[in-house]
PDB file of N, CA and C in Angstrom:
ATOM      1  N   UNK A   1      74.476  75.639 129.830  1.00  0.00           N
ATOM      2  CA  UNK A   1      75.664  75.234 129.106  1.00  0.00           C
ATOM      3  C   UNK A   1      75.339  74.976 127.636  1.00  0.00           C
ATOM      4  N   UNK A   2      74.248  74.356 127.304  1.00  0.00           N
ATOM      5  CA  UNK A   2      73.511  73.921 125.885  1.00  0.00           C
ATOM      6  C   UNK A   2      73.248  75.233 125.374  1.00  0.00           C
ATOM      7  N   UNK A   3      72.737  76.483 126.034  1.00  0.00           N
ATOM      8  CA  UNK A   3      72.628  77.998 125.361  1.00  0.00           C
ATOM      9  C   UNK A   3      74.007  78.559 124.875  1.00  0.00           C
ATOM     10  N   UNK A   4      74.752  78.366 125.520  1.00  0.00           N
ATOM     11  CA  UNK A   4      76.519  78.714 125.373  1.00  0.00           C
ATOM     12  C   UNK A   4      76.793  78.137 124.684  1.00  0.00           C
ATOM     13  N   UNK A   5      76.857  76.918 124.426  1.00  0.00           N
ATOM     14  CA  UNK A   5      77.410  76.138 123.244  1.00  0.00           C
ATOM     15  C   UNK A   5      76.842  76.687 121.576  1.00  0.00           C
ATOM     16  N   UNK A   6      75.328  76.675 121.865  1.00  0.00           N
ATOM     17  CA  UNK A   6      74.793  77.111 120.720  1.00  0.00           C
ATOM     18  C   UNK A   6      74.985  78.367 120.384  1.00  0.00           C
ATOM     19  N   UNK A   7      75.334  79.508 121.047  1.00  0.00           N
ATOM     20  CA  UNK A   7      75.798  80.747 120.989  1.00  0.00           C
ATOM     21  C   UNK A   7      77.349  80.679 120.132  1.00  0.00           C
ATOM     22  N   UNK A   8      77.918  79.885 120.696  1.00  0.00           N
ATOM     23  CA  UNK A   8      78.917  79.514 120.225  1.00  0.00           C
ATOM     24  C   UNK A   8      79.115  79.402 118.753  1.00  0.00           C
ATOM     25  N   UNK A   9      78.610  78.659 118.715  1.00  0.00           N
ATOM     26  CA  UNK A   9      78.359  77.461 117.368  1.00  0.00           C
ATOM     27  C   UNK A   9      77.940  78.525 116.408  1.00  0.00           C
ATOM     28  N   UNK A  10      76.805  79.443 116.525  1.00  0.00           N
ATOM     29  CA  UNK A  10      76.248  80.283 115.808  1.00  0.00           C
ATOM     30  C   UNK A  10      77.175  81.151 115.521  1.00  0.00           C
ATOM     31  N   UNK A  11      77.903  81.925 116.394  1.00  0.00           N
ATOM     32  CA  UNK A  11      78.247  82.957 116.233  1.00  0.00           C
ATOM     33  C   UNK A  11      79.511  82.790 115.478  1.00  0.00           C
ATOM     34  N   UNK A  12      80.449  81.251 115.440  1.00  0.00           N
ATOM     35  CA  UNK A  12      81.410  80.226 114.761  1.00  0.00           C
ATOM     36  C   UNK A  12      80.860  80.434 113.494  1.00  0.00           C
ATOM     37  N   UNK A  13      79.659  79.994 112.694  1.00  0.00           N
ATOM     38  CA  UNK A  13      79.317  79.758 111.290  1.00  0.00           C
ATOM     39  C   UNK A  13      79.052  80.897 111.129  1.00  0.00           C
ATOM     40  N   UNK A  14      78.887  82.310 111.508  1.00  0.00           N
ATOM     41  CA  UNK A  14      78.761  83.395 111.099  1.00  0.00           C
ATOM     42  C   UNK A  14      80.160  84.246 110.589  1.00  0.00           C
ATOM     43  N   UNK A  15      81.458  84.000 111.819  1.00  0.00           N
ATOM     44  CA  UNK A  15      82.237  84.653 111.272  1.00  0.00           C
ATOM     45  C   UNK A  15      83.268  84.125 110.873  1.00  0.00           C
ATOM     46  N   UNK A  16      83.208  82.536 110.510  1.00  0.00           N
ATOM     47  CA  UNK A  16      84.421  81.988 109.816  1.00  0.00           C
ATOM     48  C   UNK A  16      84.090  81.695 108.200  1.00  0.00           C
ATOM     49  N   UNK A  17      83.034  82.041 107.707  1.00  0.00           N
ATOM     50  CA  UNK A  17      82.456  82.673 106.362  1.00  0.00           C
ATOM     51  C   UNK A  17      82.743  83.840 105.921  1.00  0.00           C
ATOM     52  N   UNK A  18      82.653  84.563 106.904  1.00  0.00           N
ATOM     53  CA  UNK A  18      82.660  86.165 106.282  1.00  0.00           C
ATOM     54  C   UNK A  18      83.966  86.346 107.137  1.00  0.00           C
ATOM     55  N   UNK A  19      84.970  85.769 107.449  1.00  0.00           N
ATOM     56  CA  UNK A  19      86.643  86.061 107.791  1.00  0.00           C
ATOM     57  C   UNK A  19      87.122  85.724 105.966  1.00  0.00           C
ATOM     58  N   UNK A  20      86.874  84.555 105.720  1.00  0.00           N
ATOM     59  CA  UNK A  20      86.887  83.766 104.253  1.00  0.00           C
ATOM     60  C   UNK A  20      86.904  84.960 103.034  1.00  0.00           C
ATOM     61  N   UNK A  21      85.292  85.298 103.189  1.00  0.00           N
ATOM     62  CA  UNK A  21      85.391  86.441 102.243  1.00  0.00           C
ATOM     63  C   UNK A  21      85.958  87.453 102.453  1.00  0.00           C
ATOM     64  N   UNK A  22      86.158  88.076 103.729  1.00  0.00           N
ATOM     65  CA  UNK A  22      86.788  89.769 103.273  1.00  0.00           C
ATOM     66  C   UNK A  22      88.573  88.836 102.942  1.00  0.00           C
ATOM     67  N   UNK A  23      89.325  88.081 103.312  1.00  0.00           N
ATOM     68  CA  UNK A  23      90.415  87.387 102.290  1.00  0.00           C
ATOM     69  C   UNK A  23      90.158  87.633 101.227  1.00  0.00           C
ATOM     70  N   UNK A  24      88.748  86.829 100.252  1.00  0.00           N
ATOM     71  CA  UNK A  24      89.067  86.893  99.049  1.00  0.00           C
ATOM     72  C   UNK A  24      88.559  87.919  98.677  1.00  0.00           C
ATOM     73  N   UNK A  25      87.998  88.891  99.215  1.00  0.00           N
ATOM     74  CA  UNK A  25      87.868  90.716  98.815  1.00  0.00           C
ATOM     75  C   UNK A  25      88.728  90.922  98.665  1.00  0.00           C
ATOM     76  N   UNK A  26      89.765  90.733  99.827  1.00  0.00           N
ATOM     77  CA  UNK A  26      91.118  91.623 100.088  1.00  0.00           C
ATOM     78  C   UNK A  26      92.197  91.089  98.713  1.00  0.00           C
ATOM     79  N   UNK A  27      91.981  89.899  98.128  1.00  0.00           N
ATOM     80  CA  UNK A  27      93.166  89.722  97.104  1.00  0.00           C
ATOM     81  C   UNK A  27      94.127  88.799  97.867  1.00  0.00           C
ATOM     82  N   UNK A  28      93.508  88.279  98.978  1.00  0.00           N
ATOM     83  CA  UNK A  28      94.409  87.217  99.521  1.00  0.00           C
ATOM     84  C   UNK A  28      95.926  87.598 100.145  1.00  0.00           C
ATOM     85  N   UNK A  29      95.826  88.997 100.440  1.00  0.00           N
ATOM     86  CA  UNK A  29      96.657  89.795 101.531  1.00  0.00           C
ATOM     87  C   UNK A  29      97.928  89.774 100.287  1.00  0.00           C
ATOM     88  N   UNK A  30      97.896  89.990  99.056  1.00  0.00           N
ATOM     89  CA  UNK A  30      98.581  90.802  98.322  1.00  0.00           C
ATOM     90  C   UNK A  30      98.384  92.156  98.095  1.00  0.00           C
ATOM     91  N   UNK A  31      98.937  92.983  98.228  1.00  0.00           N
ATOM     92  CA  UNK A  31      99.042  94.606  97.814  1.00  0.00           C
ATOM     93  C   UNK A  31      99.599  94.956  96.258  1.00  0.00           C
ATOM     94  N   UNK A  32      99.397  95.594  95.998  1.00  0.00           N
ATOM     95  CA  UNK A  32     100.067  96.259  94.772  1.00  0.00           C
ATOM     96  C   UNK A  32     101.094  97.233  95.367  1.00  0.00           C
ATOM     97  N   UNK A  33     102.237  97.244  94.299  1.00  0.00           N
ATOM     98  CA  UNK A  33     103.407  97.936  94.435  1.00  0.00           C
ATOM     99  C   UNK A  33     103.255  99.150  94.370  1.00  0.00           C
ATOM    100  N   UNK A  34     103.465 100.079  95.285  1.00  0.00           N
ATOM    101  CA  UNK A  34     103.802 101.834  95.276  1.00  0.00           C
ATOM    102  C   UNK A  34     104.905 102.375  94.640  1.00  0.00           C
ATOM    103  N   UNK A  35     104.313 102.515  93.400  1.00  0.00           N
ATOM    104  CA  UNK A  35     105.372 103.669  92.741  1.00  0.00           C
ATOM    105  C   UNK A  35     105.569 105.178  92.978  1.00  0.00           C
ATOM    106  N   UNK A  36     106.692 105.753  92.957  1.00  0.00           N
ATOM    107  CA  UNK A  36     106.847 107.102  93.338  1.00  0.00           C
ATOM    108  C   UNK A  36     108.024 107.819  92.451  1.00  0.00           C
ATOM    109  N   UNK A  37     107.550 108.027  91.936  1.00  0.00           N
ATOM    110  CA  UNK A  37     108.434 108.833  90.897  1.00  0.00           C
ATOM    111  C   UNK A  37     109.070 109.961  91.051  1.00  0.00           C
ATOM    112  N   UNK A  38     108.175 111.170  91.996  1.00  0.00           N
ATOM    113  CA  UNK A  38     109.238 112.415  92.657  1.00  0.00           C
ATOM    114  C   UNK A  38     109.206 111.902  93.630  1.00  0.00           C
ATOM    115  N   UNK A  39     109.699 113.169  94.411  1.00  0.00           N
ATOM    116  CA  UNK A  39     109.780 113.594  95.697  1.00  0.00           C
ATOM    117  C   UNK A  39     108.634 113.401  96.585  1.00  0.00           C
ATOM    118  N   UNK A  40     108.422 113.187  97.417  1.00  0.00           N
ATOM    119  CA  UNK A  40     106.990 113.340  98.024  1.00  0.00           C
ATOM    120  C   UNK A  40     107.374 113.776  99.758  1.00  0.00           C
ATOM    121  N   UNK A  41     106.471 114.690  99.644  1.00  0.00           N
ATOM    122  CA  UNK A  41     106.416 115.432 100.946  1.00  0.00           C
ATOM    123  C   UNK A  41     105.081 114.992 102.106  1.00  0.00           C
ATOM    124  N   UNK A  42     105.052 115.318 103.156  1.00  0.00           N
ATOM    125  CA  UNK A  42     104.173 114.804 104.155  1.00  0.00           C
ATOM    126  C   UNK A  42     103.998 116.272 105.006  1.00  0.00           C
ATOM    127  N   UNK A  43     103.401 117.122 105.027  1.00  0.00           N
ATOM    128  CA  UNK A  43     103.142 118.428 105.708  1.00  0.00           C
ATOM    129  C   UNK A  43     104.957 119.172 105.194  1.00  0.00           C
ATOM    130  N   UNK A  44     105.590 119.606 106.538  1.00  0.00           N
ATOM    131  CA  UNK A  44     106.823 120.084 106.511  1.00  0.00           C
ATOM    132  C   UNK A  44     108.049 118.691 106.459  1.00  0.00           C
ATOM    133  N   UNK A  45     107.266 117.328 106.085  1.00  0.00           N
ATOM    134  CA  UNK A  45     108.325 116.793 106.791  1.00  0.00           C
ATOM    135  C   UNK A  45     109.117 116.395 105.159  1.00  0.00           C
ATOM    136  N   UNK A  46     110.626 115.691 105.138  1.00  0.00           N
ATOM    137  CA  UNK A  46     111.141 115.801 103.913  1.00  0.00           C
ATOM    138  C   UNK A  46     110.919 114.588 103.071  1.00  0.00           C
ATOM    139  N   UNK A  47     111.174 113.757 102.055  1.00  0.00           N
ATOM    140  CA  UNK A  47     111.141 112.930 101.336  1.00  0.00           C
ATOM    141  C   UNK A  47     112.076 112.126 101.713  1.00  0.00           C
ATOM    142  N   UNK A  48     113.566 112.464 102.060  1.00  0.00           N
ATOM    143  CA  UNK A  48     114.418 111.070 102.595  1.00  0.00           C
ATOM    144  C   UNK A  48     114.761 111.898 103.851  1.00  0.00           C
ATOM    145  N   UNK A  49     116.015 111.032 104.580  1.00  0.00           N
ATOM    146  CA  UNK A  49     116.005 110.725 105.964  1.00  0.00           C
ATOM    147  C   UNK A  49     117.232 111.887 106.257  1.00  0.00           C
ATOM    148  N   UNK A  50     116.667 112.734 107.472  1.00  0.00           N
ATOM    149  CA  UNK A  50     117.576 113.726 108.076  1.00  0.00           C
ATOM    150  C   UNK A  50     118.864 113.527 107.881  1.00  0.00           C
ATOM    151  N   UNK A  51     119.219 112.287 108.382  1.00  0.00           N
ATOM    152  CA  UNK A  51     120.745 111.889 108.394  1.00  0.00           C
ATOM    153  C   UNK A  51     121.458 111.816 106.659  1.00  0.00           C
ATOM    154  N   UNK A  52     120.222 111.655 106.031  1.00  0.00           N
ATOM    155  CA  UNK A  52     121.074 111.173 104.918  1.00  0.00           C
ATOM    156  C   UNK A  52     121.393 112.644 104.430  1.00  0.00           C
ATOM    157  N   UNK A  53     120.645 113.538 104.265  1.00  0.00           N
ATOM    158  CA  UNK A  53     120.501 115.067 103.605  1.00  0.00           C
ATOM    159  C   UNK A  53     121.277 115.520 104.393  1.00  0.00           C
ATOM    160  N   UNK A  54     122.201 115.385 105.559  1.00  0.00           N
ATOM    161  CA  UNK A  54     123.175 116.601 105.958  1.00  0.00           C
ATOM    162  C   UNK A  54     124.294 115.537 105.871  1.00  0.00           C
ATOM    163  N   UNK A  55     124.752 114.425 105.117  1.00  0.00           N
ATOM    164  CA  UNK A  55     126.068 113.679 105.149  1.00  0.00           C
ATOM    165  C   UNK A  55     127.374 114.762 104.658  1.00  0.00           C
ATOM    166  N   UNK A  56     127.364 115.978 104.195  1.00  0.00           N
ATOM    167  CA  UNK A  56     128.354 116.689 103.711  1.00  0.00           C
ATOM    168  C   UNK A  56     128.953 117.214 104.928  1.00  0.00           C
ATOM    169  N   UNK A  57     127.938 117.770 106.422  1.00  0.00           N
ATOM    170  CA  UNK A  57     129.166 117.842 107.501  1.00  0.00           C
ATOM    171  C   UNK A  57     129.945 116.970 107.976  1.00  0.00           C
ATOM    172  N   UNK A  58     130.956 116.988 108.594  1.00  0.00           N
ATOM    173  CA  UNK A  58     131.594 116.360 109.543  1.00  0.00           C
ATOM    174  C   UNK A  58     130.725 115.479 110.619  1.00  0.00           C
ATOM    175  N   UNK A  59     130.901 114.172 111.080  1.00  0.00           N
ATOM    176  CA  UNK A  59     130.215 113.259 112.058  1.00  0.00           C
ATOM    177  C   UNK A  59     130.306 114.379 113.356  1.00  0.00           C
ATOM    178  N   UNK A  60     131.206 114.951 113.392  1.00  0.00           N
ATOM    179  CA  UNK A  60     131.259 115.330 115.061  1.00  0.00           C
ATOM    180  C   UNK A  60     130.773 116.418 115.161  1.00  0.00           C
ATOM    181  N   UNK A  61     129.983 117.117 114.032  1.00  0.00           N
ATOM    182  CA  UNK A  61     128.784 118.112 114.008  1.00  0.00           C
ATOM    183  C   UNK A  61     127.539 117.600 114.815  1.00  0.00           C
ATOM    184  N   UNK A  62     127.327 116.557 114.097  1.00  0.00           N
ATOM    185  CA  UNK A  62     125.693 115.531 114.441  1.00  0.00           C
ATOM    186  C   UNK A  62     125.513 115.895 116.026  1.00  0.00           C
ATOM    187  N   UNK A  63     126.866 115.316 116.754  1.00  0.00           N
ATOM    188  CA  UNK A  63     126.346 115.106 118.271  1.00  0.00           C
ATOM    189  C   UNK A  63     126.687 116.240 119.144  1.00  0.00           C
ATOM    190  N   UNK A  64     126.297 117.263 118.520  1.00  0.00           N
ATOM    191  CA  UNK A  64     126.462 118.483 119.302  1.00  0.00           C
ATOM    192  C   UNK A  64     124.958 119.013 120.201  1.00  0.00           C
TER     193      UNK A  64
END
């Protein structure tokens, strides 16, 4: 039980130090803002949303 504990304990001061630092690596879980200025594509897929790019038919096209 005294080996377990100390396993414990050790393996406690090892990764609640280095949890600490990759935080303050990371910038403290702030990101920087993504700007996008064109269009941006992903293989074939489009830049905005299916539904929005065919709004000129009729609704009772969609659920055919």
């Amino acid at each position: 039980m005294e080996v377990l504990t100390i396993l414990l304990a050790g393996s406690a001061l090892v990764a609640i130090p280095g949890t600490f630092a990759a935080i303050l690596r990371d910038g403290h879980g702030r990101t920087p803002e993504v700007r996008s200025d064109e269009p941006w594509t992903a293989g074939h897929l489009p830049s905005e949303p299916y539904a929005s790019a065919n709004r000129s038919f009729p609704p009772t096209l969609w659920f055919r």
